[in-house]
Protein backbone atom coordinates (compact mmCIF):
# COMPACT_ATOMS: atom_id res chain seq x y z
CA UNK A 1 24.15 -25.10 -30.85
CA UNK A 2 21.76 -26.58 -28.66
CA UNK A 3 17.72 -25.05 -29.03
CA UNK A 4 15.96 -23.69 -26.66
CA UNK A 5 14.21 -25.22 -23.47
CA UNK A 6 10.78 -25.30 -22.64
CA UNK A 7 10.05 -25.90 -18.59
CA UNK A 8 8.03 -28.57 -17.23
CA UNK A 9 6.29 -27.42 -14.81
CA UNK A 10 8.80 -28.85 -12.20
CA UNK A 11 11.23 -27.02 -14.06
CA UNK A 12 9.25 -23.99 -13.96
CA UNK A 13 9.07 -24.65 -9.55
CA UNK A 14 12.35 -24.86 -9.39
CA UNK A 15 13.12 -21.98 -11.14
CA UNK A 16 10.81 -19.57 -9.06
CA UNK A 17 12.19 -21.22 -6.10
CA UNK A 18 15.32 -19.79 -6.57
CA UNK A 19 14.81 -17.13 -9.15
CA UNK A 20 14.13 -14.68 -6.40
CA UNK A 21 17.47 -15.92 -4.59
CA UNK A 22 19.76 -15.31 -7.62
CA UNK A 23 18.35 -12.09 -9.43
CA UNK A 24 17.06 -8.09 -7.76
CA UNK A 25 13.80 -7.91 -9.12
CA UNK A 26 14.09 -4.37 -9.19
CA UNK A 27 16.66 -4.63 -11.72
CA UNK A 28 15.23 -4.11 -15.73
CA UNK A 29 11.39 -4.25 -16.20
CA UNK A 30 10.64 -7.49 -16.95
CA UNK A 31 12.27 -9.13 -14.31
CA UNK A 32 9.51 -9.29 -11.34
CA UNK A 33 7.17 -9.66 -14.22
CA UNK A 34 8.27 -13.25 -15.10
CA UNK A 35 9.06 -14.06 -11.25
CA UNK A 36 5.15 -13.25 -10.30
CA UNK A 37 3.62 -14.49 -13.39
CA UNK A 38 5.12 -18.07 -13.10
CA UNK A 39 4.41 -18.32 -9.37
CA UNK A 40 0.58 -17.20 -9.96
CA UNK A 41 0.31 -19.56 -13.13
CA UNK A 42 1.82 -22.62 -10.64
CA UNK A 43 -0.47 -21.10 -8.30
CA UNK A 44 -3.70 -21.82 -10.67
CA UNK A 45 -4.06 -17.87 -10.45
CA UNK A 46 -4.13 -17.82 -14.21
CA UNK A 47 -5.93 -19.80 -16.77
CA UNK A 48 -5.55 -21.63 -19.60
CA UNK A 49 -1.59 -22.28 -20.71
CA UNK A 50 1.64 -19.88 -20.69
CA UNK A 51 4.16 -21.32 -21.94
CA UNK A 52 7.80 -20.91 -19.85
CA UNK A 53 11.42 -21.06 -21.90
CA UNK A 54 14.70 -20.50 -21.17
CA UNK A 55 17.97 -20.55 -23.61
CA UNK A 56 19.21 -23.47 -21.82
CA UNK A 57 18.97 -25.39 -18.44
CA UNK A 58 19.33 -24.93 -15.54
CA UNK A 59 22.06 -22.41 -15.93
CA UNK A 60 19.74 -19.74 -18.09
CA UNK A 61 20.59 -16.66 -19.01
CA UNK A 62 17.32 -15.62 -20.86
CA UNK A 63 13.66 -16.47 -19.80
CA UNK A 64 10.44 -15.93 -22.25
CA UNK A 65 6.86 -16.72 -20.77
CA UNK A 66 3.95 -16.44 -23.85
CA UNK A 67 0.44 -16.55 -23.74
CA UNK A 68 -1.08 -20.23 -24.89
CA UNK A 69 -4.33 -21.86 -25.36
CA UNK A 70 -7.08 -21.15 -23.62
CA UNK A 71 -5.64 -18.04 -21.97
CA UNK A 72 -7.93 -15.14 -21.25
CA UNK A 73 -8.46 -13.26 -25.14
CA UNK A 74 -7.66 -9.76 -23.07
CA UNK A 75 -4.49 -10.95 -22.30
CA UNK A 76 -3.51 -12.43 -25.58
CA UNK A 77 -4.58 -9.00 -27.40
CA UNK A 78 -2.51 -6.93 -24.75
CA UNK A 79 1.05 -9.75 -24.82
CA UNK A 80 2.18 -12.55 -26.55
CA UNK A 81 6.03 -12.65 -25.41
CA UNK A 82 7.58 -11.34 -22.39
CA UNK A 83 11.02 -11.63 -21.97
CA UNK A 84 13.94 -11.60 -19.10
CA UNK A 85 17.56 -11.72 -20.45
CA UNK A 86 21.11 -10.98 -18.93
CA UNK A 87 22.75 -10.99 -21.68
CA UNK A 88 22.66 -10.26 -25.53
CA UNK A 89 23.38 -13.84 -27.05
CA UNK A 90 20.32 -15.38 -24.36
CA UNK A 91 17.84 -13.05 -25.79
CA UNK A 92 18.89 -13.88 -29.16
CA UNK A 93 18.80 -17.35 -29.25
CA UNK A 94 14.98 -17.17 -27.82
CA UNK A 95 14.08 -14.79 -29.94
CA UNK A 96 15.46 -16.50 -33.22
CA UNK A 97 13.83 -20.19 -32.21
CA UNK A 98 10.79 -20.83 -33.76
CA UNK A 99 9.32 -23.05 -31.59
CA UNK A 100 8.88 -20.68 -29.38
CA UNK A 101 8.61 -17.15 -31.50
CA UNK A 102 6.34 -17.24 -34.48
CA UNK A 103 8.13 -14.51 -36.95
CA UNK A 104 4.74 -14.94 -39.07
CA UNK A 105 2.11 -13.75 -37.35
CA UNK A 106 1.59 -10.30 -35.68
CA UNK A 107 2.41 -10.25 -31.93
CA UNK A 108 3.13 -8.22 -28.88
CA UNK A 109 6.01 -7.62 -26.87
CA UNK A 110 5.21 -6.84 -23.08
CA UNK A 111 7.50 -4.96 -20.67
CA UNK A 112 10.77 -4.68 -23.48
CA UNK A 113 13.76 -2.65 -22.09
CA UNK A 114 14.69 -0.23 -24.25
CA UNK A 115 18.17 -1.63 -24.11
CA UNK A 116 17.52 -4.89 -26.27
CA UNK A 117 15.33 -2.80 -29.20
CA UNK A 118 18.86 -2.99 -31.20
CA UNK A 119 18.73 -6.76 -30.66
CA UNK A 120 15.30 -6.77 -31.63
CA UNK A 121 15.61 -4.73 -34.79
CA UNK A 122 18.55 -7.14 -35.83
CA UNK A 123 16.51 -10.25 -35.18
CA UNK A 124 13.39 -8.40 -37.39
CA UNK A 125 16.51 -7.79 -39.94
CA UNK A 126 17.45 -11.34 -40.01
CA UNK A 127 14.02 -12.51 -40.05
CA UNK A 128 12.99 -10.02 -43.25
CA UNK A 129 10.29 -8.23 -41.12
CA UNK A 130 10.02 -4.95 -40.36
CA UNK A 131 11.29 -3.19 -37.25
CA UNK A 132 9.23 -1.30 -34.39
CA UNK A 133 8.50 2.27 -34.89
CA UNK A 134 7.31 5.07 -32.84
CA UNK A 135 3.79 4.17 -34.23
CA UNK A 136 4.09 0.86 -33.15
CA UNK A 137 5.52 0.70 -29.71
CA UNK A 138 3.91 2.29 -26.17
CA UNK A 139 5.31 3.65 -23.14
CA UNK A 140 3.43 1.65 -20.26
CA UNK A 141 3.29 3.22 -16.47
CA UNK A 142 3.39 0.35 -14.34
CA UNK A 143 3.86 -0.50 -11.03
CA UNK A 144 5.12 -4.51 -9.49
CA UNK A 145 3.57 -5.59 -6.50
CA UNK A 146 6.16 -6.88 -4.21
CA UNK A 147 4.44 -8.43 -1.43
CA UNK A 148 2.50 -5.38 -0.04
CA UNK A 149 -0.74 -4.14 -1.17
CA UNK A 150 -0.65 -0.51 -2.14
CA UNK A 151 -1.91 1.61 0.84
CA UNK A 152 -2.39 1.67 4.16
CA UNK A 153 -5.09 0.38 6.95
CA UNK A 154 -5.26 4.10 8.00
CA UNK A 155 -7.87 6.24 6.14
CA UNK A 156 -7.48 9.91 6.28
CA UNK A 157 -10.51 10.57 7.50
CA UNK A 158 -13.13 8.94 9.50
CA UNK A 159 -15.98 9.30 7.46
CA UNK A 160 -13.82 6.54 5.13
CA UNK A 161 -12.59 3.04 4.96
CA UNK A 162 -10.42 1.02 3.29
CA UNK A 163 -11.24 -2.40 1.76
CA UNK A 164 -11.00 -5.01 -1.38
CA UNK A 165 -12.88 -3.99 -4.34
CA UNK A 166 -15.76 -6.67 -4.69
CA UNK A 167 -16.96 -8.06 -7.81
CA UNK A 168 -19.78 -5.82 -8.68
CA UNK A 169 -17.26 -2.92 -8.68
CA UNK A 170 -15.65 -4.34 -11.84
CA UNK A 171 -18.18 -2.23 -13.78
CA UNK A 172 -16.81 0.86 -12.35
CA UNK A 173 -13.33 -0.09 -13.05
CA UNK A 174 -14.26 -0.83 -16.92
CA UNK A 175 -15.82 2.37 -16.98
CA UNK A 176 -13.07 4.62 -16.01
CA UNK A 177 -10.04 2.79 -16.70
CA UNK A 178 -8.27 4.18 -19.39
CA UNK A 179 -8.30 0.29 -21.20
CA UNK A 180 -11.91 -0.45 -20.29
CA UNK A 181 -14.93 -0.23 -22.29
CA UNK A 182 -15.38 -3.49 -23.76
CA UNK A 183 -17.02 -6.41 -22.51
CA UNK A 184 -14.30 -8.76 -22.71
CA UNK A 185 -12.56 -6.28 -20.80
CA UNK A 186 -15.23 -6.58 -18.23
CA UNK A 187 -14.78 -9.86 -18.09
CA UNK A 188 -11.34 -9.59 -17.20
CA UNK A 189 -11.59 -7.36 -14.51
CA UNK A 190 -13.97 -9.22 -12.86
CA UNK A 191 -11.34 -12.33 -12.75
CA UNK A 192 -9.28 -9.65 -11.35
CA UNK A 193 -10.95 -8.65 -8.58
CA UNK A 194 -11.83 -12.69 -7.47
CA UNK A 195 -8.86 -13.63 -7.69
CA UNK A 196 -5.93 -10.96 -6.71
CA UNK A 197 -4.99 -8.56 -3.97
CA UNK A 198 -7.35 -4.63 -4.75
CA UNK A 199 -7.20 -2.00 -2.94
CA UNK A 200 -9.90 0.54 -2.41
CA UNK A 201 -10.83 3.88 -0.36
CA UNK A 202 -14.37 3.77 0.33
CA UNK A 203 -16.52 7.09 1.22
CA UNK A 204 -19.42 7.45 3.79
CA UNK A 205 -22.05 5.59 1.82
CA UNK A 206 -19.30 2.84 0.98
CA UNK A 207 -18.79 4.24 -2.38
CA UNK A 208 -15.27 4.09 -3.92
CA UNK A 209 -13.55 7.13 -4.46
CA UNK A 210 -9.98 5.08 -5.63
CA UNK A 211 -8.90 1.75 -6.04
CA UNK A 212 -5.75 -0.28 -7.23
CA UNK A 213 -6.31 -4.34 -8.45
CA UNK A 214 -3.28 -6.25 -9.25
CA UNK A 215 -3.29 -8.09 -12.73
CA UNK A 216 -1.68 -11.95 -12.89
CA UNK A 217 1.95 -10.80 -12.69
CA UNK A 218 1.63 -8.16 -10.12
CA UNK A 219 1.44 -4.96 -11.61
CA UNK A 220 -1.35 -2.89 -10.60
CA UNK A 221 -3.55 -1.76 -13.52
CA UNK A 222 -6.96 -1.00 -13.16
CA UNK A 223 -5.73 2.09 -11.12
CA UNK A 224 -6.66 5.33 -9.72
CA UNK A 225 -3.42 5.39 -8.04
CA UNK A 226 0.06 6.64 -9.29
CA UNK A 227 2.44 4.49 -11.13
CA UNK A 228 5.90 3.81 -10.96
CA UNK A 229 8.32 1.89 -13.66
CA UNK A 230 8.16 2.89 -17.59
CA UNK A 231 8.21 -0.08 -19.42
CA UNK A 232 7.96 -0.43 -23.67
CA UNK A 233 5.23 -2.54 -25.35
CA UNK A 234 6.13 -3.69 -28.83
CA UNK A 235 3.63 -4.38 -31.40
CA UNK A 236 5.26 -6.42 -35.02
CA UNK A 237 2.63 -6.14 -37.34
CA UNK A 238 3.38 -8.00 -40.45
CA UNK A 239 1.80 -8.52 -43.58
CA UNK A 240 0.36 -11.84 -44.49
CA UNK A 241 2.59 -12.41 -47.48
């Protein structure tokens, strides 16, 4: 059996180019995910390296982007592996190459149907590690931006106005988000807001009363706002031995 592929970066062009042709990316919750975070990453939206693979190429069936050198430490602490699969034996193959998955260290697993946990707790089987528990995987409320910025031009009264979030906001947003706090967190935010689509309602003294800022592939976080899609996060914690 042939291993797994990573994409060069024209591979990785050619694969958003008609990614959005051949799949809904309404369908499962990672799907958009990996659709907007390879177009911002060709982009230049996103630094340091992600690294793209697929179970084989060009006709894939399973897609994993992780987190690589140099990449913002708030984003390696909240993913290491997302995943896209349309079937069971894709998934596997990704998740059971070690070039790509590294069975011995602890990592993340961002925006996991619930439908492949039974493929993942055979993999952690196979692989002598533990499964995920309750304790140990999180319900995310997420929403996918899909081309419109949440909102309208229209404020409901006018005494307000709508606008971007600027920079010196991001202290606000780390202050009442409920993942803010920290100062790498901070920093994070404030990449946000430079460099992605925010939306915020403004009172009369152009203080903001609720915002929305997109993160690299285009969910909102950093909201006031309601969400939409559940998605599961997976933490694998294993011992050192």
């Amino acid at each position: 059996m042939m291993s797994c592929q990573r994409l060069s970066s024209r591979a990785l062009q050619e694969l958003v180019d008609t990614f959005r042709l051949r799949r809904n990316l309404a369908v499962g919750p990672s799907t958009a995910k990996i659709f907007y975070t390879a177009r911002n990453y060709l982009a230049g939206k996103i630094p340091g390296e992600l690294v793209f693979a697929v179970d084989k190429w060009p006709d894939f069936s399973a897609v994993m982007c992780a987190v690589g050198e140099g990449t913002y430490q708030y984003l390696q602490d909240i993913e290491t592996y997302t995943f896209y699969w349309e079937n069971n034996q894709g998934l596997l193959r990704l998740l059971r190459d070690a070039k790509f998955v590294d069975w011995d260290e602890t990592f993340t697993i961002a925006g996991f149907s619930e439908r492949g946990l039974p493929l993942l707790n055979q993999v952690c089987h196979d692989m002598n590690k533990p499964p995920p528990t309750n304790d140990t995987m999180t319900h995310c409320n997420t929403a996918f931006f899909t081309g419109q910025i949440i909102g309208n031009d229209s404020p409901p009264s006018p005494l307000l106005t709508i606008g971007p979030l600027e920079v010196q906001h991001a202290e606000l947003v780390n202050r009442v988000w409920r993942w803010g706090g920290q100062s790498k967190v901070l920093e994070f935010l404030q990449y946000l807001i430079r460099t992605f689509p925010s939306r915020c309602l403004y009172d009369e003294n152009d203080q903001p009363l609720s915002f929305s800022v997109a993160q690299p592939w285009a969910i909102y976080g950093a909201s006031l706002l309601g969400v939409a899609i559940i998605l599961i996060r997976v933490n694998l914690k294993f011992s050192s031995d």
